[in-house]
N, C-alpha and C. Protein backbone atom coordinates (compact mmCIF):
# COMPACT_ATOMS: atom_id res chain seq x y z
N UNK A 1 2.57 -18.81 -3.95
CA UNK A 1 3.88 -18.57 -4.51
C UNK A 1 4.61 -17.54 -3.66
N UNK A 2 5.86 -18.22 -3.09
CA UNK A 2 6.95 -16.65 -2.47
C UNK A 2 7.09 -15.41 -3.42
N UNK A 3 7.13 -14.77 -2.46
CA UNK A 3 7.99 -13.53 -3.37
C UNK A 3 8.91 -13.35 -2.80
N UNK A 4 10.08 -12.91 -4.40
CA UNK A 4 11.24 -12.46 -3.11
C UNK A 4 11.58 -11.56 -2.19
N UNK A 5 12.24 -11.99 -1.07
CA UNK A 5 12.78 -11.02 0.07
C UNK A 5 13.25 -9.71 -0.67
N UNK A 6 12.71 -8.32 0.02
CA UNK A 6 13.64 -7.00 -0.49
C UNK A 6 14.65 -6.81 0.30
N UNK A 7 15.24 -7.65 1.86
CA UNK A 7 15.66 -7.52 2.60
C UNK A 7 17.38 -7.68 1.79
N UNK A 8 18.12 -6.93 2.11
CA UNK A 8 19.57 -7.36 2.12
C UNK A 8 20.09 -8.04 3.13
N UNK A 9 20.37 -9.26 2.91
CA UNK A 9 20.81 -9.57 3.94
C UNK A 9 22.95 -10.27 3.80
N UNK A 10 23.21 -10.32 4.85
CA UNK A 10 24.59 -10.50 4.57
C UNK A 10 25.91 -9.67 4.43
N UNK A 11 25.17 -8.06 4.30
CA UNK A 11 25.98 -7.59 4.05
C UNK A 11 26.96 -7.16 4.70
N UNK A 12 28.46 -7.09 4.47
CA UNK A 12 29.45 -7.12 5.69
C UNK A 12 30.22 -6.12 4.84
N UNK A 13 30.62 -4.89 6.16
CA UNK A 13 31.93 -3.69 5.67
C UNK A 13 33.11 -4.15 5.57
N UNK A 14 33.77 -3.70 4.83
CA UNK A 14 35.41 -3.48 5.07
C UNK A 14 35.73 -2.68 6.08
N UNK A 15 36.70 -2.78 6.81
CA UNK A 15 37.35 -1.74 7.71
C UNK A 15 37.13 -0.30 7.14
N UNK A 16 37.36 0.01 5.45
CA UNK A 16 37.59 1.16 4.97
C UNK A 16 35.75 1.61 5.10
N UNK A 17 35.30 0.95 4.81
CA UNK A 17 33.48 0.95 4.40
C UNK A 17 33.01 1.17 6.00
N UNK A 18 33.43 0.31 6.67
CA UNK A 18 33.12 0.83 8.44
C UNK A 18 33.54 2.69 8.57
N UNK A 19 34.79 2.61 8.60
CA UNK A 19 35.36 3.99 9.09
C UNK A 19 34.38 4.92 8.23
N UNK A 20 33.83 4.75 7.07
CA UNK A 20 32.83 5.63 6.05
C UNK A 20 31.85 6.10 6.67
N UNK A 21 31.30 4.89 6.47
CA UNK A 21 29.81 4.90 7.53
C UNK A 21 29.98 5.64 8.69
N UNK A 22 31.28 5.71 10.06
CA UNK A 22 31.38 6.15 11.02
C UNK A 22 31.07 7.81 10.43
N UNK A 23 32.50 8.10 9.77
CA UNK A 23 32.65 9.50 9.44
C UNK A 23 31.31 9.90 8.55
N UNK A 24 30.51 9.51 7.85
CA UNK A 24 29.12 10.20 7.47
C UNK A 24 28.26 10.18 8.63
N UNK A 25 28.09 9.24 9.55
CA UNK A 25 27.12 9.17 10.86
C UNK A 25 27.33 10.23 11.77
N UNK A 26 28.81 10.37 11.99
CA UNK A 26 28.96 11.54 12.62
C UNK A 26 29.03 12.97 12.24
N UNK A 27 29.37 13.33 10.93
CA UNK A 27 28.84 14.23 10.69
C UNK A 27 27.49 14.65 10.60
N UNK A 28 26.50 13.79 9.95
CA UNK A 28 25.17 13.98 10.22
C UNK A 28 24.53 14.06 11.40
N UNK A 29 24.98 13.49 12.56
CA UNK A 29 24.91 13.86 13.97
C UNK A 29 25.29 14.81 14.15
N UNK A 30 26.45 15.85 13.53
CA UNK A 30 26.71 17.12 14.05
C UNK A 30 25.77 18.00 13.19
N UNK A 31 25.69 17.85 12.16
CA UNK A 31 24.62 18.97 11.30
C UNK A 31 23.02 18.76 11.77
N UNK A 32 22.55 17.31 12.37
CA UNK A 32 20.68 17.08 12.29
C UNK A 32 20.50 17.14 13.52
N UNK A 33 21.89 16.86 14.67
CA UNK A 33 21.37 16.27 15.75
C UNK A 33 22.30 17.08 16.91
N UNK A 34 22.67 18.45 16.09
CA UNK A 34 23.22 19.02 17.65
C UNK A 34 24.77 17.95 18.02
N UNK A 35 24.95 17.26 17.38
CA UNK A 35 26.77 16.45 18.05
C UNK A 35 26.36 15.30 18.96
N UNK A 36 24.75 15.11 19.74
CA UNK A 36 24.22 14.11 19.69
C UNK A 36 24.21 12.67 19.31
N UNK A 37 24.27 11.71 19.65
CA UNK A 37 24.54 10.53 19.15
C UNK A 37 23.24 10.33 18.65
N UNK A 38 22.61 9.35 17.48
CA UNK A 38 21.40 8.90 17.21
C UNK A 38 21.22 7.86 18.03
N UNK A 39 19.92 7.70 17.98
CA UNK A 39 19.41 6.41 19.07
C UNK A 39 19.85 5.55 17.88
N UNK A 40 19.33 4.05 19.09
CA UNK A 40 19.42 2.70 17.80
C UNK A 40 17.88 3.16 16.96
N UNK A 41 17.18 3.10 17.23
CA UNK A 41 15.92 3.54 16.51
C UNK A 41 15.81 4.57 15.40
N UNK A 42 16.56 5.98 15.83
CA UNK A 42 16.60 6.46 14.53
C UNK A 42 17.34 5.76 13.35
N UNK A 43 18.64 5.24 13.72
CA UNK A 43 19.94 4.71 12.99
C UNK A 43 19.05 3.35 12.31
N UNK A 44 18.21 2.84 12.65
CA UNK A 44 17.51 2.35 11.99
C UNK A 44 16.40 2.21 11.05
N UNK A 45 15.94 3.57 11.69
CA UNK A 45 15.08 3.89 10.48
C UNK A 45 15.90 4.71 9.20
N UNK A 46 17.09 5.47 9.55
CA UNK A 46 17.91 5.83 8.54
C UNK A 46 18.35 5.00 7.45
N UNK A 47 18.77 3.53 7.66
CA UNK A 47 19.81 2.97 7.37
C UNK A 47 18.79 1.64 6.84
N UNK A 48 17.38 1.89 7.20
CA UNK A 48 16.33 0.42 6.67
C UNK A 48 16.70 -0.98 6.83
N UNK A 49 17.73 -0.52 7.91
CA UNK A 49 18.08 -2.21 8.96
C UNK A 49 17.38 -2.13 10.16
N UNK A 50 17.60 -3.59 11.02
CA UNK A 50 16.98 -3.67 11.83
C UNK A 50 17.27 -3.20 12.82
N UNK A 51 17.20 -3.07 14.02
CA UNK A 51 17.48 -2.73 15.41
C UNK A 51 18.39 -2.76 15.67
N UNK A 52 18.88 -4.68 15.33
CA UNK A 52 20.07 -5.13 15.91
C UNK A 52 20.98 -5.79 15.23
N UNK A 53 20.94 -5.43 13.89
CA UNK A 53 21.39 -5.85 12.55
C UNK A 53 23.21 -5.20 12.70
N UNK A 54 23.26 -4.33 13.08
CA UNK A 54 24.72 -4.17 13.58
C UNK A 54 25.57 -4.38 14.37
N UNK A 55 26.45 -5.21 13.87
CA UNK A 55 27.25 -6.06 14.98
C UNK A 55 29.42 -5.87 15.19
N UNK A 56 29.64 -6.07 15.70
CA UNK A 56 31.18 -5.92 15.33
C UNK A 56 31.76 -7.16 15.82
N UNK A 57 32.61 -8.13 14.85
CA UNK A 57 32.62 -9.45 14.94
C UNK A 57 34.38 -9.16 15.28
């Protein structure tokens, strides 16, 4: 028997929900990471997506 996926999948920002995400990422880059950009690797283990799960269409 399957079980179900815990994965979210599908999920797509609004422009307003993008710019969010930007402005919390970068502040947390300035408070954890020195103003530093995060790798793709941390940003993924932050965010419990995949690698390459972020895209801009």
């Amino acid at each position: 028997m399957k079980q179900p996926s815990k994965r979210r999948r599908g999920v797509i920002l609004t422009l307003k929900g993008w710019d969010k995400f930007q402005a919390a990422k970068t502040q947390v880059e300035f408070d954890e990471n020195a103003g530093d950009n995060f790798s793709l690797e941390e940003l993924s283990d932050r965010t419990l997506l995949a690698l390459h799960t972020r895209s801009v269409a």
